[in-house]
PDB file of N, CA and C in Angstrom:
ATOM      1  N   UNK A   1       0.064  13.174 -24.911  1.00  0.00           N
ATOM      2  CA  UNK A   1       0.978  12.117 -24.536  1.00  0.00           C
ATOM      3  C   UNK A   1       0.490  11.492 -23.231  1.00  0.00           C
ATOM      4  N   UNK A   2       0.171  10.042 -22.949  1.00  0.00           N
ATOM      5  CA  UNK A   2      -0.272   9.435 -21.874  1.00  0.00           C
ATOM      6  C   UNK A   2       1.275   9.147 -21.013  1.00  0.00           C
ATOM      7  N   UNK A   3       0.566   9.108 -19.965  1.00  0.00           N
ATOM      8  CA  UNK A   3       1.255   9.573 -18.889  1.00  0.00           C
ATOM      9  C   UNK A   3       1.453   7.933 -18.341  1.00  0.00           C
ATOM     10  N   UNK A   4       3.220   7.555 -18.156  1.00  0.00           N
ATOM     11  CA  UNK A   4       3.494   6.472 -17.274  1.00  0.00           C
ATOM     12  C   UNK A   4       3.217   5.661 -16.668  1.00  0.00           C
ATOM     13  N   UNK A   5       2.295   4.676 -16.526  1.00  0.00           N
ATOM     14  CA  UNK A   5       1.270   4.409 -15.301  1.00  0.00           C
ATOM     15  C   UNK A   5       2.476   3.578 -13.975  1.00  0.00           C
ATOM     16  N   UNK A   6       2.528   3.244 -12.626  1.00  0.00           N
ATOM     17  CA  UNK A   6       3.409   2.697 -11.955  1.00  0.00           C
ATOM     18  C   UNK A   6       3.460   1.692 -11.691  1.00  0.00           C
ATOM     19  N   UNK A   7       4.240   0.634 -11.623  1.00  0.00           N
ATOM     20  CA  UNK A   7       4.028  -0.694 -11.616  1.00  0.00           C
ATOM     21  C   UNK A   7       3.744  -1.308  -9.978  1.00  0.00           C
ATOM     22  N   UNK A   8       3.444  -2.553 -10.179  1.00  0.00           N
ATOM     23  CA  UNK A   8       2.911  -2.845  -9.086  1.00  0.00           C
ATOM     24  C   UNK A   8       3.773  -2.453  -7.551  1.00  0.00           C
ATOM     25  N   UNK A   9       5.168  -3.009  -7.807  1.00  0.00           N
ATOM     26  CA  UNK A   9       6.397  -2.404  -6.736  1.00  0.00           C
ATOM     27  C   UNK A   9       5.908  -0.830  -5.982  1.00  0.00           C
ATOM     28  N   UNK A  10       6.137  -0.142  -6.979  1.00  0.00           N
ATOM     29  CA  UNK A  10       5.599   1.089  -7.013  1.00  0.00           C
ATOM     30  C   UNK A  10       4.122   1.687  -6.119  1.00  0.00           C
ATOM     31  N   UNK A  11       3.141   0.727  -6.578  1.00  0.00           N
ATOM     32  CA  UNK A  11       1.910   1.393  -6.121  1.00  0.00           C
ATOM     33  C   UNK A  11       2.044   0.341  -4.616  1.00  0.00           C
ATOM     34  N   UNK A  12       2.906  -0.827  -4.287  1.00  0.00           N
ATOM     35  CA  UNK A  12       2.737  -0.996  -2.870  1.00  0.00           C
ATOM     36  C   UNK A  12       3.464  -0.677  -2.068  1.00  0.00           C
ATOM     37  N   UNK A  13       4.275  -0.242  -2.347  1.00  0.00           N
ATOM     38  CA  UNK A  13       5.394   1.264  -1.609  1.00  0.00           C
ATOM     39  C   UNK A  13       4.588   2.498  -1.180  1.00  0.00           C
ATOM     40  N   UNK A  14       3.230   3.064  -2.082  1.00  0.00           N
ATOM     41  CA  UNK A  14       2.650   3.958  -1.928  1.00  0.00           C
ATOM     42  C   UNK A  14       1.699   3.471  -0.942  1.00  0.00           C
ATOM     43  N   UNK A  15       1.155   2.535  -1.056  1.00  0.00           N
ATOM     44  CA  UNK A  15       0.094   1.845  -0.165  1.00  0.00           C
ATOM     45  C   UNK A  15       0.779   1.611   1.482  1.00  0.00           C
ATOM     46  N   UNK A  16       1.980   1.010   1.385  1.00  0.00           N
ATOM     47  CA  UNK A  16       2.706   0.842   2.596  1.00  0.00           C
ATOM     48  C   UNK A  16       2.966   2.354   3.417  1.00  0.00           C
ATOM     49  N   UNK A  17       3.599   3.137   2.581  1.00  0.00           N
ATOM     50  CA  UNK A  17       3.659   4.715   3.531  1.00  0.00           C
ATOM     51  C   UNK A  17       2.254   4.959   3.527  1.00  0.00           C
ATOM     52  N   UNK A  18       1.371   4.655   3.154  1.00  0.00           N
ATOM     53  CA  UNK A  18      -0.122   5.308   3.246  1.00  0.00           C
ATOM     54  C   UNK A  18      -0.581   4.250   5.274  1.00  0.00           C
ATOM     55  N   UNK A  19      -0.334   3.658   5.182  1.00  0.00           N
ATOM     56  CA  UNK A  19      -0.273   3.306   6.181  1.00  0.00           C
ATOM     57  C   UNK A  19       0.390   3.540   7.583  1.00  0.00           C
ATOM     58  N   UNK A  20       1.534   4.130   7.193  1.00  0.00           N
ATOM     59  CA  UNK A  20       2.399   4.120   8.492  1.00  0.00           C
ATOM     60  C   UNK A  20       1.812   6.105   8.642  1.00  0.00           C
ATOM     61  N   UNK A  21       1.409   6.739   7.135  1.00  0.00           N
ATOM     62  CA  UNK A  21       0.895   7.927   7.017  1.00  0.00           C
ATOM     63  C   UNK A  21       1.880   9.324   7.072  1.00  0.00           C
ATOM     64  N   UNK A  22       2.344   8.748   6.957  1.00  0.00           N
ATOM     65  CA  UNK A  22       3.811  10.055   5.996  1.00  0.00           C
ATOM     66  C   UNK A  22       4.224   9.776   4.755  1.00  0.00           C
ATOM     67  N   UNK A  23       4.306  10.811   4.423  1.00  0.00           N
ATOM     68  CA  UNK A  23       4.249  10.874   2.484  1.00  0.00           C
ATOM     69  C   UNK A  23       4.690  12.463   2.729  1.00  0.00           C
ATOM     70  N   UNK A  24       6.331  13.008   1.827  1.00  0.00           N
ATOM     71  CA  UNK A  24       6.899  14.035   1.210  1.00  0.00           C
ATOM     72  C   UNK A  24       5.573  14.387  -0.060  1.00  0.00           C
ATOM     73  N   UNK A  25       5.191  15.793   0.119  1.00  0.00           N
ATOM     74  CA  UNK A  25       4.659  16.366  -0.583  1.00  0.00           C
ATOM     75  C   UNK A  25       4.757  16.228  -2.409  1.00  0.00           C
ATOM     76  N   UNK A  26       6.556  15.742  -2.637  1.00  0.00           N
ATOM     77  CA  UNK A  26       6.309  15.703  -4.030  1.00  0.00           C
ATOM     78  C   UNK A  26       6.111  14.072  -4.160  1.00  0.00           C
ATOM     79  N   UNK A  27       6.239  13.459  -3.303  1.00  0.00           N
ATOM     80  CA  UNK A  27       5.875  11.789  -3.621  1.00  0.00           C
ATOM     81  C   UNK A  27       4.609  11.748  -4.198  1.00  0.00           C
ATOM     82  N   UNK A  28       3.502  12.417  -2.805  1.00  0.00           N
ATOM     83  CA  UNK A  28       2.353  12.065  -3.054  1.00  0.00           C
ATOM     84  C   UNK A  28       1.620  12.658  -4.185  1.00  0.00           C
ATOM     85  N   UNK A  29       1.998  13.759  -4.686  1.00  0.00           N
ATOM     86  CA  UNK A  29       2.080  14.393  -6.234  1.00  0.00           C
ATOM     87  C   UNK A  29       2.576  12.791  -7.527  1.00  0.00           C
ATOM     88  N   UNK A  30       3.485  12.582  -7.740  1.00  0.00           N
ATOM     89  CA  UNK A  30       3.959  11.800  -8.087  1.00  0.00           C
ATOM     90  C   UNK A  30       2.827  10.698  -7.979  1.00  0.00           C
ATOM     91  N   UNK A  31       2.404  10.150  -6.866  1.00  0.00           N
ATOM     92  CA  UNK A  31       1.989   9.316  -7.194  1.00  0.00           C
ATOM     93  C   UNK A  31       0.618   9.034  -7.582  1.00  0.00           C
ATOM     94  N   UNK A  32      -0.180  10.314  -7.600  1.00  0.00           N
ATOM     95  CA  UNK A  32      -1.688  10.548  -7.570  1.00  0.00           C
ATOM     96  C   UNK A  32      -1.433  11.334  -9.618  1.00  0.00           C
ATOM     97  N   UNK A  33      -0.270  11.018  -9.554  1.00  0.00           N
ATOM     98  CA  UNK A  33       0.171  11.428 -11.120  1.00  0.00           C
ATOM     99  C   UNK A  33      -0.150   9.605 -11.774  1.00  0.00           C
ATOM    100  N   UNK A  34       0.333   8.833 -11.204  1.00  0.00           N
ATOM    101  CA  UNK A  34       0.860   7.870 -12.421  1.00  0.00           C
ATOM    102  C   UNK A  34       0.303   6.559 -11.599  1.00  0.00           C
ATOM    103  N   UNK A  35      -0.415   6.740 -10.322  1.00  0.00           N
ATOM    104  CA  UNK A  35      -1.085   5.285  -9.874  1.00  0.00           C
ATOM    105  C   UNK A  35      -2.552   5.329 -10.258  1.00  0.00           C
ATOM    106  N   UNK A  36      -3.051   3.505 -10.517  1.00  0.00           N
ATOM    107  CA  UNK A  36      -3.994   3.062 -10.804  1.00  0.00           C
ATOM    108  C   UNK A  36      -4.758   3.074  -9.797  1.00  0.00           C
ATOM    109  N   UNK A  37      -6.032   3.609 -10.055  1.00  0.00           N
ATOM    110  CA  UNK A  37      -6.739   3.877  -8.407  1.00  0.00           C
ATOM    111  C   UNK A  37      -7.370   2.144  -8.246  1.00  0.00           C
ATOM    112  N   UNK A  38      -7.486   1.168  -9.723  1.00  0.00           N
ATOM    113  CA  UNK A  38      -8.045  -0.002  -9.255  1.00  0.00           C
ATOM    114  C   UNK A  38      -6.739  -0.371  -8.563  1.00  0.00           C
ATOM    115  N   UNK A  39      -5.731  -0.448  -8.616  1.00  0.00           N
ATOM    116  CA  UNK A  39      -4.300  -1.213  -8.472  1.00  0.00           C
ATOM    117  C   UNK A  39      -4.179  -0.783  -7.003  1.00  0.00           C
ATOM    118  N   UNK A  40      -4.171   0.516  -6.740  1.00  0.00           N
ATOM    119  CA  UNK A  40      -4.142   0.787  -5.168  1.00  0.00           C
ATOM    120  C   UNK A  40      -5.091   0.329  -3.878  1.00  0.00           C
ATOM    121  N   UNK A  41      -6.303  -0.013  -4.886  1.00  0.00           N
ATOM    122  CA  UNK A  41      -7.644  -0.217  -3.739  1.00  0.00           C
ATOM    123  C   UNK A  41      -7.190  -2.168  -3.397  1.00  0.00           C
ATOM    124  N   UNK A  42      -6.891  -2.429  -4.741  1.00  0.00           N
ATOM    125  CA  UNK A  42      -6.113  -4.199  -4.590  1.00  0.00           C
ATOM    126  C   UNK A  42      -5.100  -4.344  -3.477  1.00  0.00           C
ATOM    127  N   UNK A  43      -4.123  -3.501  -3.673  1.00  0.00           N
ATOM    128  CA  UNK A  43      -2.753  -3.616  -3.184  1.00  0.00           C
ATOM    129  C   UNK A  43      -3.285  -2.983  -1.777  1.00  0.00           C
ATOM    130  N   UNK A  44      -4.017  -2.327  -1.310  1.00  0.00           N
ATOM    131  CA  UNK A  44      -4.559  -1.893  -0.123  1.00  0.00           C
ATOM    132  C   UNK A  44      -5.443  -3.184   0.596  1.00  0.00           C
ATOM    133  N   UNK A  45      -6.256  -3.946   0.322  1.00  0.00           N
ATOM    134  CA  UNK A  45      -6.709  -5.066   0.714  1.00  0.00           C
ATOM    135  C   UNK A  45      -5.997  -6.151   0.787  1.00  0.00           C
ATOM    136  N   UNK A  46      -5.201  -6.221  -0.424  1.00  0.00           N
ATOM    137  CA  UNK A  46      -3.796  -7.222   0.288  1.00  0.00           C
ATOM    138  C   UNK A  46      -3.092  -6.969   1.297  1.00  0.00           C
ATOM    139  N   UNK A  47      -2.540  -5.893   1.741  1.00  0.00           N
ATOM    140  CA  UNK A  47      -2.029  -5.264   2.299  1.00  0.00           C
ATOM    141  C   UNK A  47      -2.791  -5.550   3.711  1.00  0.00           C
ATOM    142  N   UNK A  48      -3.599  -5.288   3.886  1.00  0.00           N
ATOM    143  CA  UNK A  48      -4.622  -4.955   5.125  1.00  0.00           C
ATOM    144  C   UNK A  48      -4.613  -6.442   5.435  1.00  0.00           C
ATOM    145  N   UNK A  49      -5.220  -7.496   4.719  1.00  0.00           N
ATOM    146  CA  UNK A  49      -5.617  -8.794   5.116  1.00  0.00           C
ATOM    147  C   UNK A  49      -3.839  -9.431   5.541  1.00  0.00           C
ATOM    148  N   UNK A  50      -2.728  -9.122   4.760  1.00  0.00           N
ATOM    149  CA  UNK A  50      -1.913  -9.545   5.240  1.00  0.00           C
ATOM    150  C   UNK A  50      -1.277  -9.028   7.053  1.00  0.00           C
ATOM    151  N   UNK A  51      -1.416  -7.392   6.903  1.00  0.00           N
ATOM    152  CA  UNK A  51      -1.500  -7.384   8.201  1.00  0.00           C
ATOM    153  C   UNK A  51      -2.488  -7.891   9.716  1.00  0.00           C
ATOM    154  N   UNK A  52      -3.314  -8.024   9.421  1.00  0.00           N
ATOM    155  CA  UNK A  52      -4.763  -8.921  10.058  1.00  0.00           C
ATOM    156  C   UNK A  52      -3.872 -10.072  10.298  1.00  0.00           C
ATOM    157  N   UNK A  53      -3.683 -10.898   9.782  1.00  0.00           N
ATOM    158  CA  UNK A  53      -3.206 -11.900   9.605  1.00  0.00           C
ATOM    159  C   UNK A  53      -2.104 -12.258  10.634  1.00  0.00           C
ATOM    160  N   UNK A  54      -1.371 -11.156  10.514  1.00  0.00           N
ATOM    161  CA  UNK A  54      -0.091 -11.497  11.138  1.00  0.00           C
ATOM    162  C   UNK A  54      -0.294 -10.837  12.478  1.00  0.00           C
ATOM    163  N   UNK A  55      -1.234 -10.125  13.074  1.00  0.00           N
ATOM    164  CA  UNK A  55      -1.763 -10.040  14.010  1.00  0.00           C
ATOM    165  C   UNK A  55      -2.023 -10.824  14.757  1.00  0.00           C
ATOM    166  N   UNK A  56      -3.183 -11.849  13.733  1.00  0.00           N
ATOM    167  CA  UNK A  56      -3.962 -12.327  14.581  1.00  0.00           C
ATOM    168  C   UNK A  56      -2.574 -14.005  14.885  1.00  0.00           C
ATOM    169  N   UNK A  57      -2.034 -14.074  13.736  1.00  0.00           N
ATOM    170  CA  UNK A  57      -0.819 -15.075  14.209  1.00  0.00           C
ATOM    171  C   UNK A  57      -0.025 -14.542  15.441  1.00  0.00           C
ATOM    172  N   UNK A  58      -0.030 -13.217  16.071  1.00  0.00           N
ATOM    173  CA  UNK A  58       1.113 -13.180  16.749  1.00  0.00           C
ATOM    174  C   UNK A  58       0.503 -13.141  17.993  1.00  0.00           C
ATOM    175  N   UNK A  59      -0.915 -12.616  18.049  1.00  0.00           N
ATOM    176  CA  UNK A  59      -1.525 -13.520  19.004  1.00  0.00           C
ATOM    177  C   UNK A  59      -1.812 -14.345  19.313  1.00  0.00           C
ATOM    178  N   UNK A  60      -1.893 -15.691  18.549  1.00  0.00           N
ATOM    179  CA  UNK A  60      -2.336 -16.521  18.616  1.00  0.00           C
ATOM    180  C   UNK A  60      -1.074 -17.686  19.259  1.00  0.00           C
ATOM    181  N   UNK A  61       0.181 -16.883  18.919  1.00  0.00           N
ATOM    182  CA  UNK A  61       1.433 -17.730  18.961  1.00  0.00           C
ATOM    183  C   UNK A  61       1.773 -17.388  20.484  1.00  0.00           C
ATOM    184  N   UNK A  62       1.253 -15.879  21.533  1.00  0.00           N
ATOM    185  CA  UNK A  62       1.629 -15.338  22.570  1.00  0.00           C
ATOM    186  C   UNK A  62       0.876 -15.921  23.632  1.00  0.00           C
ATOM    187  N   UNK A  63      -0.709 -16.111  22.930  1.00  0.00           N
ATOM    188  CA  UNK A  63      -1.652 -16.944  23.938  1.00  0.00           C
ATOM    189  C   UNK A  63      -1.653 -18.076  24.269  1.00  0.00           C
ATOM    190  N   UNK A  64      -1.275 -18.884  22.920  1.00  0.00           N
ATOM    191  CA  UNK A  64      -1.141 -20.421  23.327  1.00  0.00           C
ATOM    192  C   UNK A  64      -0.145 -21.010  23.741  1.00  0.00           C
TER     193      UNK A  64
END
């Protein structure tokens, strides 16, 4: 029987605590159960470029 895969909501919830870097032991079970490792490496570069981003906007809004 194939196993659930998680939808996108899902795998950027996992990506977001992967960042701040706390994750409950049965989450991260859970989610190394039913996430797409292409879907996470995506949602991780979105993720990243959106924070960059808003960085570099909030400097950019403090300097000028």
């Amino acid at each position: 029987m194939a196993e659930r895969r998680a939808g996108f909501l899902a795998t950027l919830r996992a990506v977001l605590w992967s960042f701040v870097g706390v994750r409950k032991r049965h989450a991260y079970d859970e989610d190394a159960r039913t996430l797409d490792p292409r879907a996470v490496i995506v949602a991780g570069l979105i993720a990243g470029l959106i924070f960059v981003l808003t960085i570099v906007a909030v400097v950019t809004w403090v300097v000028g």
